[in-house]
Structures are given as structure tokens and as C-alpha cells.
C-alpha atoms as a PDB file:
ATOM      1  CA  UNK A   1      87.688 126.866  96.620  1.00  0.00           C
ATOM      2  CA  UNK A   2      87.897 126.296 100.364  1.00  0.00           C
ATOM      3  CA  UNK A   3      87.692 122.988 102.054  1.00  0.00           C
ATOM      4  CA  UNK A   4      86.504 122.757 104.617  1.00  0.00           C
ATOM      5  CA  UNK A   5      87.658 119.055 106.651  1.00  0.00           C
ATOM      6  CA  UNK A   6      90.550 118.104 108.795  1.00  0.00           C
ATOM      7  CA  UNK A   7      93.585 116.719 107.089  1.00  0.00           C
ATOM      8  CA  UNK A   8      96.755 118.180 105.695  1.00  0.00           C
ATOM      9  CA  UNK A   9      98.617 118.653 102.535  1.00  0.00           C
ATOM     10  CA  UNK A  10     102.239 119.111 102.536  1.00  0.00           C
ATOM     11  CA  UNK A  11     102.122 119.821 106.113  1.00  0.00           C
ATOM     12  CA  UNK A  12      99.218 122.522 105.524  1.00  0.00           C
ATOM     13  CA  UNK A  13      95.882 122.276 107.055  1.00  0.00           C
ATOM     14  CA  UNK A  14      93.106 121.696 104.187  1.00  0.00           C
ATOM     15  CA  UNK A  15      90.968 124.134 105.440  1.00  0.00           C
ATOM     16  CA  UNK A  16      93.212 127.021 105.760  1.00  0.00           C
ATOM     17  CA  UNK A  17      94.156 126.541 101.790  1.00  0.00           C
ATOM     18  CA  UNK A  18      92.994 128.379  98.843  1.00  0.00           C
ATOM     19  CA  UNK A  19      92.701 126.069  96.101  1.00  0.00           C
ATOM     20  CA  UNK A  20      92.483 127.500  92.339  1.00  0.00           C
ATOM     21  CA  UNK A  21      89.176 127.190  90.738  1.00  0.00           C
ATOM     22  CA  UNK A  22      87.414 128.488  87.677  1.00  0.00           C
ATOM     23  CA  UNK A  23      84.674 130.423  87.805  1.00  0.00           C
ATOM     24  CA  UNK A  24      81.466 128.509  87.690  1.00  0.00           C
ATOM     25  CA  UNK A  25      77.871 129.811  87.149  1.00  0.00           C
ATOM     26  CA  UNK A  26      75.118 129.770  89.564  1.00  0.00           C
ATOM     27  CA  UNK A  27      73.144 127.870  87.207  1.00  0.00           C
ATOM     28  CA  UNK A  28      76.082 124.984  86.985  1.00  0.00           C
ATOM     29  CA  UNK A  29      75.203 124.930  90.634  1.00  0.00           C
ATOM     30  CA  UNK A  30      71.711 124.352  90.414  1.00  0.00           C
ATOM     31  CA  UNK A  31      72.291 121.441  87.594  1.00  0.00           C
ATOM     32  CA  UNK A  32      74.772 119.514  89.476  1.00  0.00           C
ATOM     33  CA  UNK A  33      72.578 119.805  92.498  1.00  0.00           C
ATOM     34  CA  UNK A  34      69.364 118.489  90.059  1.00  0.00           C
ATOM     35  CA  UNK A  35      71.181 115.856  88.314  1.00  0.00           C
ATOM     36  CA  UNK A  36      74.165 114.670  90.597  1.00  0.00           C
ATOM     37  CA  UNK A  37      72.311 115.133  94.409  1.00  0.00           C
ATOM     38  CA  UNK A  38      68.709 114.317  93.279  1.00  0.00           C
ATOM     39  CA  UNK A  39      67.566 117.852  94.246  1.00  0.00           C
ATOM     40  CA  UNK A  40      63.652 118.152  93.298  1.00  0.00           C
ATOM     41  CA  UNK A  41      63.346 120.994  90.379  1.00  0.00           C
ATOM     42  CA  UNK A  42      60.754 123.461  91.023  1.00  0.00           C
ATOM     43  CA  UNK A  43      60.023 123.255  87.765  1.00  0.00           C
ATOM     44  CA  UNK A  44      59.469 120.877  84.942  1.00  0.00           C
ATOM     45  CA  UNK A  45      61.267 123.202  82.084  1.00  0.00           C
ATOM     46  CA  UNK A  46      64.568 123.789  84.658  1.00  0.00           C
ATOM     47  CA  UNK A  47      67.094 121.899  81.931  1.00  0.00           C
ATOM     48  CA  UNK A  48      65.651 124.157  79.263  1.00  0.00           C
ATOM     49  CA  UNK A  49      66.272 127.550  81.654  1.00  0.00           C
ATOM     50  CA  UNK A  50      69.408 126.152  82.886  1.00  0.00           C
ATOM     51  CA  UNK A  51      70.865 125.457  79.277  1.00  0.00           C
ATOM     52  CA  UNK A  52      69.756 128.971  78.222  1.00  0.00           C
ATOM     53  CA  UNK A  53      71.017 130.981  81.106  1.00  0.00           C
ATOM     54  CA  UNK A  54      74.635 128.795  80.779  1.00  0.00           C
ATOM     55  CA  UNK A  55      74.534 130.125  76.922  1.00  0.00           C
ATOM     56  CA  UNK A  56      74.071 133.698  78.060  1.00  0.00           C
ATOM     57  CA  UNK A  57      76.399 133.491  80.063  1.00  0.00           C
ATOM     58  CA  UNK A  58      79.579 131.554  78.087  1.00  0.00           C
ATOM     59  CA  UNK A  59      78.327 133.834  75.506  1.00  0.00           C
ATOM     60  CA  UNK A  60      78.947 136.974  77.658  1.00  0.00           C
ATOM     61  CA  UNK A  61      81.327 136.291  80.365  1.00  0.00           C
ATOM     62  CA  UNK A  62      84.546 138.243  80.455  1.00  0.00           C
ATOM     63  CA  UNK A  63      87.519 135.432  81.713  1.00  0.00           C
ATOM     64  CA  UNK A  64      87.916 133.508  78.774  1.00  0.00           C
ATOM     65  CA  UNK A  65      87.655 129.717  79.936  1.00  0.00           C
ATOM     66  CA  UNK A  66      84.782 130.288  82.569  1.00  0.00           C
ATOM     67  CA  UNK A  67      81.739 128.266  82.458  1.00  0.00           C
ATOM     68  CA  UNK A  68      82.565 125.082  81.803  1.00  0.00           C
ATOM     69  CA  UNK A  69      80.473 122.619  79.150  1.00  0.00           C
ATOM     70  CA  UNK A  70      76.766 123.394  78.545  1.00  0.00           C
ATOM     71  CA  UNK A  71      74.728 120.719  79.723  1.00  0.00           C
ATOM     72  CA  UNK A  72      73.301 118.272  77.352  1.00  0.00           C
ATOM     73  CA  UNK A  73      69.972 118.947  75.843  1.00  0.00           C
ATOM     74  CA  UNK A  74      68.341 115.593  75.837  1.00  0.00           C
END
């Protein structure tokens, strides 16, 4: 993960650091923007694609913690 604002940590610049991160789906991406930003779905079914495409892909990925939790089904 890069970011990217002035600052410093430990005498390092914060954007010239490489910090660890997981690896996230696209679809993690599109809920956080939908429920955390207020993004406007497209669609009216997006939490039911969204929680299926996150399945397929916990069920399928290949580095064993990726993913993170599904997203509720309310």
C-alpha cells in the first residue's frame, strides 16, 4: 500500500514507503466504496453480487488469509 501525503515515519518520507497489505478483492473495493463513501450502486442486487463474487473468490484464492470477512447479508 502506498501513501501518498507528506509526512515522515522514522525519518522516512510516507510516500516513498511500501507498507504491507493483504490482498483485497476488487469487489471489497466496490463495497467499501457503496457502504463507507455513499457511492450510488448501479444496481439494486449489488450486495447480493458482491457477497457472491467475495465467496468465489475466498473459496478459490491461492494466499491463504486473502479476502478478508464476507460482507453481511442483511
Amino acid at each position: 500500500m502506498h501513501v501518498y501525503r507528506d509526512g515522515e515515519i522514522g525519518g522516512n518520507a510516507l510516500d516513498r514507503l511500501h507498507f504491507p497489505s493483504e490482498r483485497i478483492a476488487f469487489e471489497a473495493i466496490v463495497q467499501f466504496l457503496i457502504t463507507e463513501l455513499g457511492v450510488a450502486p448501479l444496481r439494486e442486487d449489488w450486495q447480493v453480487l458482491i457477497t457472491s463474487a467475495l465467496e468465489r473468490f475466498v473459496a478459490f484464492r491461492t494466499w491463504p488469509r486473502s479476502g478478508g470477512p464476507l460482507p453481511d447479508s442483511n
